[in-house]
C-alpha atoms as a PDB file:
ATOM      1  CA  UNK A   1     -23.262   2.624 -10.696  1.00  0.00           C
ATOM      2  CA  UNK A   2     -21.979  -0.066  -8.557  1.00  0.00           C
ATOM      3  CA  UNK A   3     -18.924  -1.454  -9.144  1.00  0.00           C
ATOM      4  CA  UNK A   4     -18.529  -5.479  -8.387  1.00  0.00           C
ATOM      5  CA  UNK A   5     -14.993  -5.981  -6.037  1.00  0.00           C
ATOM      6  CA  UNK A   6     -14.478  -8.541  -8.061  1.00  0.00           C
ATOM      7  CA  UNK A   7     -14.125  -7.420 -11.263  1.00  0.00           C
ATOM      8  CA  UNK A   8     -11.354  -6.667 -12.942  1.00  0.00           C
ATOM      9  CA  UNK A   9     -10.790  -2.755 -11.559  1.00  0.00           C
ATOM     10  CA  UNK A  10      -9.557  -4.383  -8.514  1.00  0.00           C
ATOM     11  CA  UNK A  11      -8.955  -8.090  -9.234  1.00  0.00           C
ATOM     12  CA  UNK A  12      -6.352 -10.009  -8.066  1.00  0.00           C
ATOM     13  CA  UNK A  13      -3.287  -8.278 -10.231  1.00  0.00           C
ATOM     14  CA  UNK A  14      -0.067 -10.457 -11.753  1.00  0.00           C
ATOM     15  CA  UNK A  15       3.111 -10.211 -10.600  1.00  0.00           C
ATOM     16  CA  UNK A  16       3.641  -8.142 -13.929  1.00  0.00           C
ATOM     17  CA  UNK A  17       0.958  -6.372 -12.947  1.00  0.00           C
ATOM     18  CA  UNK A  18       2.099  -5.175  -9.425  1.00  0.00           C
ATOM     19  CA  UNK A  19       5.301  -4.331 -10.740  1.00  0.00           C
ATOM     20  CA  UNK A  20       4.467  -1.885 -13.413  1.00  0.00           C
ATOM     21  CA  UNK A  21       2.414  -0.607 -10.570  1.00  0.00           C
ATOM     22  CA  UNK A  22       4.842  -0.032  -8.196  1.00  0.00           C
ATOM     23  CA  UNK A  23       8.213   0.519  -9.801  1.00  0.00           C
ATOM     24  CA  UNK A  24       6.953   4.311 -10.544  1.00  0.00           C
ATOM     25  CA  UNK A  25       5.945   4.938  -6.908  1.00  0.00           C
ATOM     26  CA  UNK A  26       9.038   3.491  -6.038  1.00  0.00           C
ATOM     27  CA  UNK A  27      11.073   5.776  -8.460  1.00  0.00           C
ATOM     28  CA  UNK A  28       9.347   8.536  -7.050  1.00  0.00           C
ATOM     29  CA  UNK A  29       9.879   7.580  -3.296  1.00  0.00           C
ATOM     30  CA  UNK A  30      13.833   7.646  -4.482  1.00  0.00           C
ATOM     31  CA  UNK A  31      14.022  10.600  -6.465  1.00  0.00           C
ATOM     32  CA  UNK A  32      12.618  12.686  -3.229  1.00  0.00           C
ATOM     33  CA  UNK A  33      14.770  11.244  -0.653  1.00  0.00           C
ATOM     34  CA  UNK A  34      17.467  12.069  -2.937  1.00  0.00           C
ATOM     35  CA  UNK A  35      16.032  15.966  -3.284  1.00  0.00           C
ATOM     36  CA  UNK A  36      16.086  15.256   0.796  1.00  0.00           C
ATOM     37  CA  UNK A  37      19.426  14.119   1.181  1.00  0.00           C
ATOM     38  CA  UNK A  38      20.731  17.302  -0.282  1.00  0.00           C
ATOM     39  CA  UNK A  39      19.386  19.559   1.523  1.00  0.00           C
ATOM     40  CA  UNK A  40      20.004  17.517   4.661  1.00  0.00           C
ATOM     41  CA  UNK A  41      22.957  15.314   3.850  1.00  0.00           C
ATOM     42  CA  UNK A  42      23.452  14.354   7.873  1.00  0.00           C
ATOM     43  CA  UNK A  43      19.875  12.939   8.382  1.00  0.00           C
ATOM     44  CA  UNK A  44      20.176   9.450   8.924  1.00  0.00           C
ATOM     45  CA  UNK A  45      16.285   8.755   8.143  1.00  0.00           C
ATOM     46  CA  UNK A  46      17.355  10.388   4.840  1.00  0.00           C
ATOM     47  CA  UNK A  47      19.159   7.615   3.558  1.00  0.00           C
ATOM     48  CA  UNK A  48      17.205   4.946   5.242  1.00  0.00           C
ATOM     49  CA  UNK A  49      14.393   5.977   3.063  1.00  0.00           C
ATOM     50  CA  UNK A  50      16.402   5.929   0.087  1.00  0.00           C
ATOM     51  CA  UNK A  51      18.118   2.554   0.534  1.00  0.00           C
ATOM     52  CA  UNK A  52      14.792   1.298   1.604  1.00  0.00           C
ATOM     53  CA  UNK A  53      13.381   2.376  -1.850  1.00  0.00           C
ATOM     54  CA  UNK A  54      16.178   0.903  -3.602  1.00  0.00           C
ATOM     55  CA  UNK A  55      16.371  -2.681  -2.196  1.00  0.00           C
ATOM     56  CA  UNK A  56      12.467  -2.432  -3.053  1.00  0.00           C
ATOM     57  CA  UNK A  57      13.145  -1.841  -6.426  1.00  0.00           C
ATOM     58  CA  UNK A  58      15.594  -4.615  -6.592  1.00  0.00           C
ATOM     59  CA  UNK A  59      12.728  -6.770  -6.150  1.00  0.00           C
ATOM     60  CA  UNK A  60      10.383  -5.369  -8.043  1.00  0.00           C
ATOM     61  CA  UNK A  61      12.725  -6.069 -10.778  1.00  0.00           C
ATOM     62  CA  UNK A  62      13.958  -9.533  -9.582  1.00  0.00           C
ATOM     63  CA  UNK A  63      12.221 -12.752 -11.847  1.00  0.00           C
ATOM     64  CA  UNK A  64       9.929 -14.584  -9.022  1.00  0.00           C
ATOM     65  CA  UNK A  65      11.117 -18.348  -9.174  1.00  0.00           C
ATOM     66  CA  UNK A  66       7.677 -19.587  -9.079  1.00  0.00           C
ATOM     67  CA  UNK A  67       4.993 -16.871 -10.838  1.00  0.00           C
ATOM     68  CA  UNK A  68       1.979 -18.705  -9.333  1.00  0.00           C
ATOM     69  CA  UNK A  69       3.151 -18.714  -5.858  1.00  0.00           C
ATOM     70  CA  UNK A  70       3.901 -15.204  -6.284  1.00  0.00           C
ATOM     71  CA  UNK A  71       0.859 -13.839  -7.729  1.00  0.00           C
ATOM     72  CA  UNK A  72      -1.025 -15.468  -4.455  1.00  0.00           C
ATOM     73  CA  UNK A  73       1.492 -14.074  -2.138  1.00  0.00           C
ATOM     74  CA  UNK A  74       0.851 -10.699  -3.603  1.00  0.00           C
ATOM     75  CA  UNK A  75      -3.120 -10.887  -3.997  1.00  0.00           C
ATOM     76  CA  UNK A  76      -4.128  -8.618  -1.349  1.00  0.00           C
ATOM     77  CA  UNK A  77      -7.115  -9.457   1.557  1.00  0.00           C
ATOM     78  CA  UNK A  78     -10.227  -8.224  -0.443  1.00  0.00           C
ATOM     79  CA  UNK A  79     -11.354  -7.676   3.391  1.00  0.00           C
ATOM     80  CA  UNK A  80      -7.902  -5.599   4.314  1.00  0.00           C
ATOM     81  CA  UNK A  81      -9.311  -2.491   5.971  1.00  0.00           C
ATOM     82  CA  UNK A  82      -6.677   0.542   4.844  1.00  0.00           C
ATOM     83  CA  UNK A  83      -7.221   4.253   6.880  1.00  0.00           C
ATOM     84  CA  UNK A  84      -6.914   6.573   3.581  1.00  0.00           C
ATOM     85  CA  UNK A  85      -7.449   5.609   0.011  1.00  0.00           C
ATOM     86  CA  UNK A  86      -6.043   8.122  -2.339  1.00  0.00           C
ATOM     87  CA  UNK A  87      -8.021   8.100  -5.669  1.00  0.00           C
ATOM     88  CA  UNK A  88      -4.781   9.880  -7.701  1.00  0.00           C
ATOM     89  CA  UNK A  89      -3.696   8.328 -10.939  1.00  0.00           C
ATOM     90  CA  UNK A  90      -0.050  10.534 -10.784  1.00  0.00           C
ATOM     91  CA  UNK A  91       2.313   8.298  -9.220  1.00  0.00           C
ATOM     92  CA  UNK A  92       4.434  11.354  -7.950  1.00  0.00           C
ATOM     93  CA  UNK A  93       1.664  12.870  -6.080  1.00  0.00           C
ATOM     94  CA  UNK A  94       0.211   9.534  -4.035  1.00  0.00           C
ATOM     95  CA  UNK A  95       3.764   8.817  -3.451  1.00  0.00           C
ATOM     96  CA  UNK A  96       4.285  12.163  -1.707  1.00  0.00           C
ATOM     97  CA  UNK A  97       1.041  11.246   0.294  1.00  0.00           C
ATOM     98  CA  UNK A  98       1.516   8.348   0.936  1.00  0.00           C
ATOM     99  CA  UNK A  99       5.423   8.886   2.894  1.00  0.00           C
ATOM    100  CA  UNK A 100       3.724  12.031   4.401  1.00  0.00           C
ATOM    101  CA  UNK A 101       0.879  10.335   6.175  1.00  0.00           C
ATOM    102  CA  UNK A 102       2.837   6.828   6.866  1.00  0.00           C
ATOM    103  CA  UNK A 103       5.517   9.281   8.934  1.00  0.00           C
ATOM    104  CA  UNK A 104       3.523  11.580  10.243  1.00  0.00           C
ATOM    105  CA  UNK A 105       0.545  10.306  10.983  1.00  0.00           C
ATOM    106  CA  UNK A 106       1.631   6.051  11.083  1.00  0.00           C
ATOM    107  CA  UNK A 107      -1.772   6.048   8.451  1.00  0.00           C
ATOM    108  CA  UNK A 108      -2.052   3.119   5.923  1.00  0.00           C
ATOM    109  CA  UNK A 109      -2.510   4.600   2.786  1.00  0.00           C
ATOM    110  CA  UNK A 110      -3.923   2.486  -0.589  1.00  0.00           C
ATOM    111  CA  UNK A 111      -4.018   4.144  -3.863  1.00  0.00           C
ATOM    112  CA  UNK A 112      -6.424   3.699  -6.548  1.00  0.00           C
ATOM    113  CA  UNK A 113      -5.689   5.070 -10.110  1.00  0.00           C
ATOM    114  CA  UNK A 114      -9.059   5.930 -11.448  1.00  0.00           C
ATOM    115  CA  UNK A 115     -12.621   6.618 -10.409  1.00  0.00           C
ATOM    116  CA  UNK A 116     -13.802   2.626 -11.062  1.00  0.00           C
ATOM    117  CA  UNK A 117     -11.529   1.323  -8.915  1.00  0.00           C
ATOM    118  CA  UNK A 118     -11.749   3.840  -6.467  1.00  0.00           C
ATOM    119  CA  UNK A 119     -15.423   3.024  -5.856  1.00  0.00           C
ATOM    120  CA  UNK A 120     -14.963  -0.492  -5.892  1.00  0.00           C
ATOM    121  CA  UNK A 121     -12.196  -0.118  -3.410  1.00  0.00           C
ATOM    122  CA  UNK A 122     -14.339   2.586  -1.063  1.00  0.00           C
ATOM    123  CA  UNK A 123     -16.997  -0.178  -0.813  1.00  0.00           C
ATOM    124  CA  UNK A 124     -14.503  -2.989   0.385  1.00  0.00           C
ATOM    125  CA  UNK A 125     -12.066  -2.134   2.194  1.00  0.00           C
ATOM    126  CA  UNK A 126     -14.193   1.139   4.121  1.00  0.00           C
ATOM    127  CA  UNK A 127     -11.620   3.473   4.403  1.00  0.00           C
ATOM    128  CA  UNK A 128     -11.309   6.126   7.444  1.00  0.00           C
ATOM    129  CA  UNK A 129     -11.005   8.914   4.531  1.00  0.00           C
ATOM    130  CA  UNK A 130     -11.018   9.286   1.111  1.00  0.00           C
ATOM    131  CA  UNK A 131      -8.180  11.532  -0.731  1.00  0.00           C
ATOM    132  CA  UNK A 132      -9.890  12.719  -4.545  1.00  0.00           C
ATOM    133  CA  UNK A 133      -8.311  13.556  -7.024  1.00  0.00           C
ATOM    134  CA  UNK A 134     -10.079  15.259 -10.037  1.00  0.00           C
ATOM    135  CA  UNK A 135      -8.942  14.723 -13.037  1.00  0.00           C
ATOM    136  CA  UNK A 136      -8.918  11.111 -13.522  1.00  0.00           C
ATOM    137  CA  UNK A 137      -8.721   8.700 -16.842  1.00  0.00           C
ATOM    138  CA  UNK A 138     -11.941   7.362 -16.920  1.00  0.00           C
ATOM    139  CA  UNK A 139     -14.322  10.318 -15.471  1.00  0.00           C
ATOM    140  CA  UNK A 140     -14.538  13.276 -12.896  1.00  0.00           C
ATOM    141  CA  UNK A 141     -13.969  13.567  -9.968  1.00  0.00           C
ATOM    142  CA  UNK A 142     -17.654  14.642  -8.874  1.00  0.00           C
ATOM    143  CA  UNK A 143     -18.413  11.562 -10.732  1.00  0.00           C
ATOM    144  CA  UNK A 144     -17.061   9.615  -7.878  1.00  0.00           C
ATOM    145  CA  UNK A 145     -18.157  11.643  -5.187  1.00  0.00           C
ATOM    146  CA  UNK A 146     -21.931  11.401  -6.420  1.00  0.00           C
ATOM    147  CA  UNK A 147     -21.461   7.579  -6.947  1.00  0.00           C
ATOM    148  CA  UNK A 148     -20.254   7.237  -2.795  1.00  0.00           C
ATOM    149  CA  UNK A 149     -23.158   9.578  -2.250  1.00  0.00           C
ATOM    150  CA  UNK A 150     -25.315   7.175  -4.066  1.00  0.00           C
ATOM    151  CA  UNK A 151     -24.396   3.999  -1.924  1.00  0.00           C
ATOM    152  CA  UNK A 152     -25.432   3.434   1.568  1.00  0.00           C
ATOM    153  CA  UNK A 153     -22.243   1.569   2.052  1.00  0.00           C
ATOM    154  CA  UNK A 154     -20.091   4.801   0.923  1.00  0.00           C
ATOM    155  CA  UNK A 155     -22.180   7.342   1.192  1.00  0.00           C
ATOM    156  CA  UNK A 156     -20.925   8.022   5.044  1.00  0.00           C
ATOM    157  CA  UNK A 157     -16.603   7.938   4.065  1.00  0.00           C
ATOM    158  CA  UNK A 158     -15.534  11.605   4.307  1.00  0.00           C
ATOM    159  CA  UNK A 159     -14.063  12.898   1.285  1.00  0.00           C
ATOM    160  CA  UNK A 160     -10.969  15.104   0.644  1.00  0.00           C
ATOM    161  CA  UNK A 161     -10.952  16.896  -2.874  1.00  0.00           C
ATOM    162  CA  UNK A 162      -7.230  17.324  -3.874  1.00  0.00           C
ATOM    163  CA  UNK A 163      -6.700  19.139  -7.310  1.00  0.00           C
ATOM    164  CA  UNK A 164      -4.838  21.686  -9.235  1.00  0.00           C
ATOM    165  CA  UNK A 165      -8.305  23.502  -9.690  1.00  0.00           C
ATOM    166  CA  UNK A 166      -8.678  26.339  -7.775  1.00  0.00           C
ATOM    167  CA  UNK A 167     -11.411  28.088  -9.252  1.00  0.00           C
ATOM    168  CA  UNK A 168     -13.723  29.451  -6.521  1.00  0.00           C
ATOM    169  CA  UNK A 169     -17.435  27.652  -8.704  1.00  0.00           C
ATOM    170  CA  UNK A 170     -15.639  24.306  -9.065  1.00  0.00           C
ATOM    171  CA  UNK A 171     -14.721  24.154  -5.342  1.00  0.00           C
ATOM    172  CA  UNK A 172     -18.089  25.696  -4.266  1.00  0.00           C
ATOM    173  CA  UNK A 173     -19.503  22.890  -6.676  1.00  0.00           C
ATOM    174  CA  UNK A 174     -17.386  19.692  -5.456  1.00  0.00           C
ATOM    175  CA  UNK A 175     -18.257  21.056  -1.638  1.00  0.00           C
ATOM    176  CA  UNK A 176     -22.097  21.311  -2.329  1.00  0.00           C
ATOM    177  CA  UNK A 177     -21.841  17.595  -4.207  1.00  0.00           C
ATOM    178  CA  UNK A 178     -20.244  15.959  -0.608  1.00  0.00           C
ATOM    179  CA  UNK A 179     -16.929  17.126  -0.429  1.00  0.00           C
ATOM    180  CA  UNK A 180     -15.804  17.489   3.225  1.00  0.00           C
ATOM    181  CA  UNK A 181     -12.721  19.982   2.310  1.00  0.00           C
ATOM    182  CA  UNK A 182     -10.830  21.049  -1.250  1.00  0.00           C
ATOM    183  CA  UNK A 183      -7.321  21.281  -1.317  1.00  0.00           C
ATOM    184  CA  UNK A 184      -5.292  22.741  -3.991  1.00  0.00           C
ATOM    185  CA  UNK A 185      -2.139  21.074  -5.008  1.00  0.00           C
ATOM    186  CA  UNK A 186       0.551  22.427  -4.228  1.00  0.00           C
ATOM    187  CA  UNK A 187      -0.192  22.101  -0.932  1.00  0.00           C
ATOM    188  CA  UNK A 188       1.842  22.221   2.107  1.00  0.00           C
ATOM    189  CA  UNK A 189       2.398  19.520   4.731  1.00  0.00           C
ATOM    190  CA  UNK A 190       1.038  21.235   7.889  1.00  0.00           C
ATOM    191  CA  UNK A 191      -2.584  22.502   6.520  1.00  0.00           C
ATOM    192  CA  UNK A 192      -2.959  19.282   4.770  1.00  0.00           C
ATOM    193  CA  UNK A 193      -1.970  16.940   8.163  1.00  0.00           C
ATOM    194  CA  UNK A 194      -4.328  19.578   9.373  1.00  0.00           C
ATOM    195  CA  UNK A 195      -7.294  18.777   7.465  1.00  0.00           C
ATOM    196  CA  UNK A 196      -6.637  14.821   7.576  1.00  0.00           C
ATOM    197  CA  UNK A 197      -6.531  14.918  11.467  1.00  0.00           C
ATOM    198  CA  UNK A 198     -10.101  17.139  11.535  1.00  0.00           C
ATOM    199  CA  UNK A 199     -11.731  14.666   9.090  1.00  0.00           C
ATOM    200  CA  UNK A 200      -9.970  11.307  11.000  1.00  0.00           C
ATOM    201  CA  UNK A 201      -9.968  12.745  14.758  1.00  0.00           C
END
């Protein structure tokens, strides 16, 4: 099934919108650079990232003067190239991501929540790698990997199963379907920046 960019999976979203969106990701990027801080309460980068995430918030939560404007401002290039979309509805978990690759690795990361807009997504903005998660809201993981298998325009974006899963027949299954490599959460930093450089590099 393929999805139109346009529709509303990955429309233009309201201010509202965005917000919702972003305030947990947000709360999430503060509540581990305070777990951070603690265990290293001298690193400078520490606190950066916190009182980064905080002043972030402060707009998220701050009334726009003109809603309109805004909303434009905020409507992203539908022909913005990004170098990993993460197809993870937990906000927790593409946070985590998301800091690890943007430090490490200076990667642009874009989430998608579920498997709709995760397609639609894959076809526009051609990512260098695709991060799956497989338990999404509206269907299955292999779901989405047969639908990028399906499109010519997809079919070639590496993907990177990521899931709780680790039952040797579902990863044998998800690898046979496309599936470059299956990670099981949790996973550690190293073997994961390990598998993202193979599949990128």
């Amino acid at each position: 099934m393929k999805t139109d960019p346009e529709s509303s999976a990955v429309a233009a979203p309201t201010t509202e919108h965005l917000k919702e969106e972003l305030r947990p990701q947000v709360n999430a990027i503060v509540e581990m650079a305070k777990l951070l801080k603690t265990k290293a309460e001298s690193d400078e980068n520490v606190q950066q990232i916190l009182t980064a995430a905080r002043a972030l918030l402060g707009e998220i939560d701050r009334e726009p003067t003109e809603p309109r404007d805004s909303d434009k401002a905020l409507e992203p290039a539908s022909t913005e190239r990004c170098d990993v979309l993460h197809i993870e509805d937990n906000p927790r978990v593409f946070a985590s991501v998301k800091l690890l690759l943007g430090s490490k690795r200076a990667l642009k990361v874009l989430q998608a929540t579920n498997g709709e807009a995760g397609f639609a997504l894959a076809q526009t903005r051609t990512p260098k790698l695709i991060l799956l998660d497989l338990d999404l809201p509206d269907m299955h993981g292999s779901e989405v990997i047969q639908n990028l298998q399906k499109d010519p325009a997809t079919a070639g974006i590496p993907v990177v199963v990521i899931s709780g899963d680790a039952t040797p027949s579902q990863i044998e299954r998800l690898l046979v379907l496309g599936a470059r490599n299956y990670l099981t959460k949790p996973f550690s930093a190293e073997p994961f920046l390990a598998v993202v450089d193979e599949v990128i590099r």
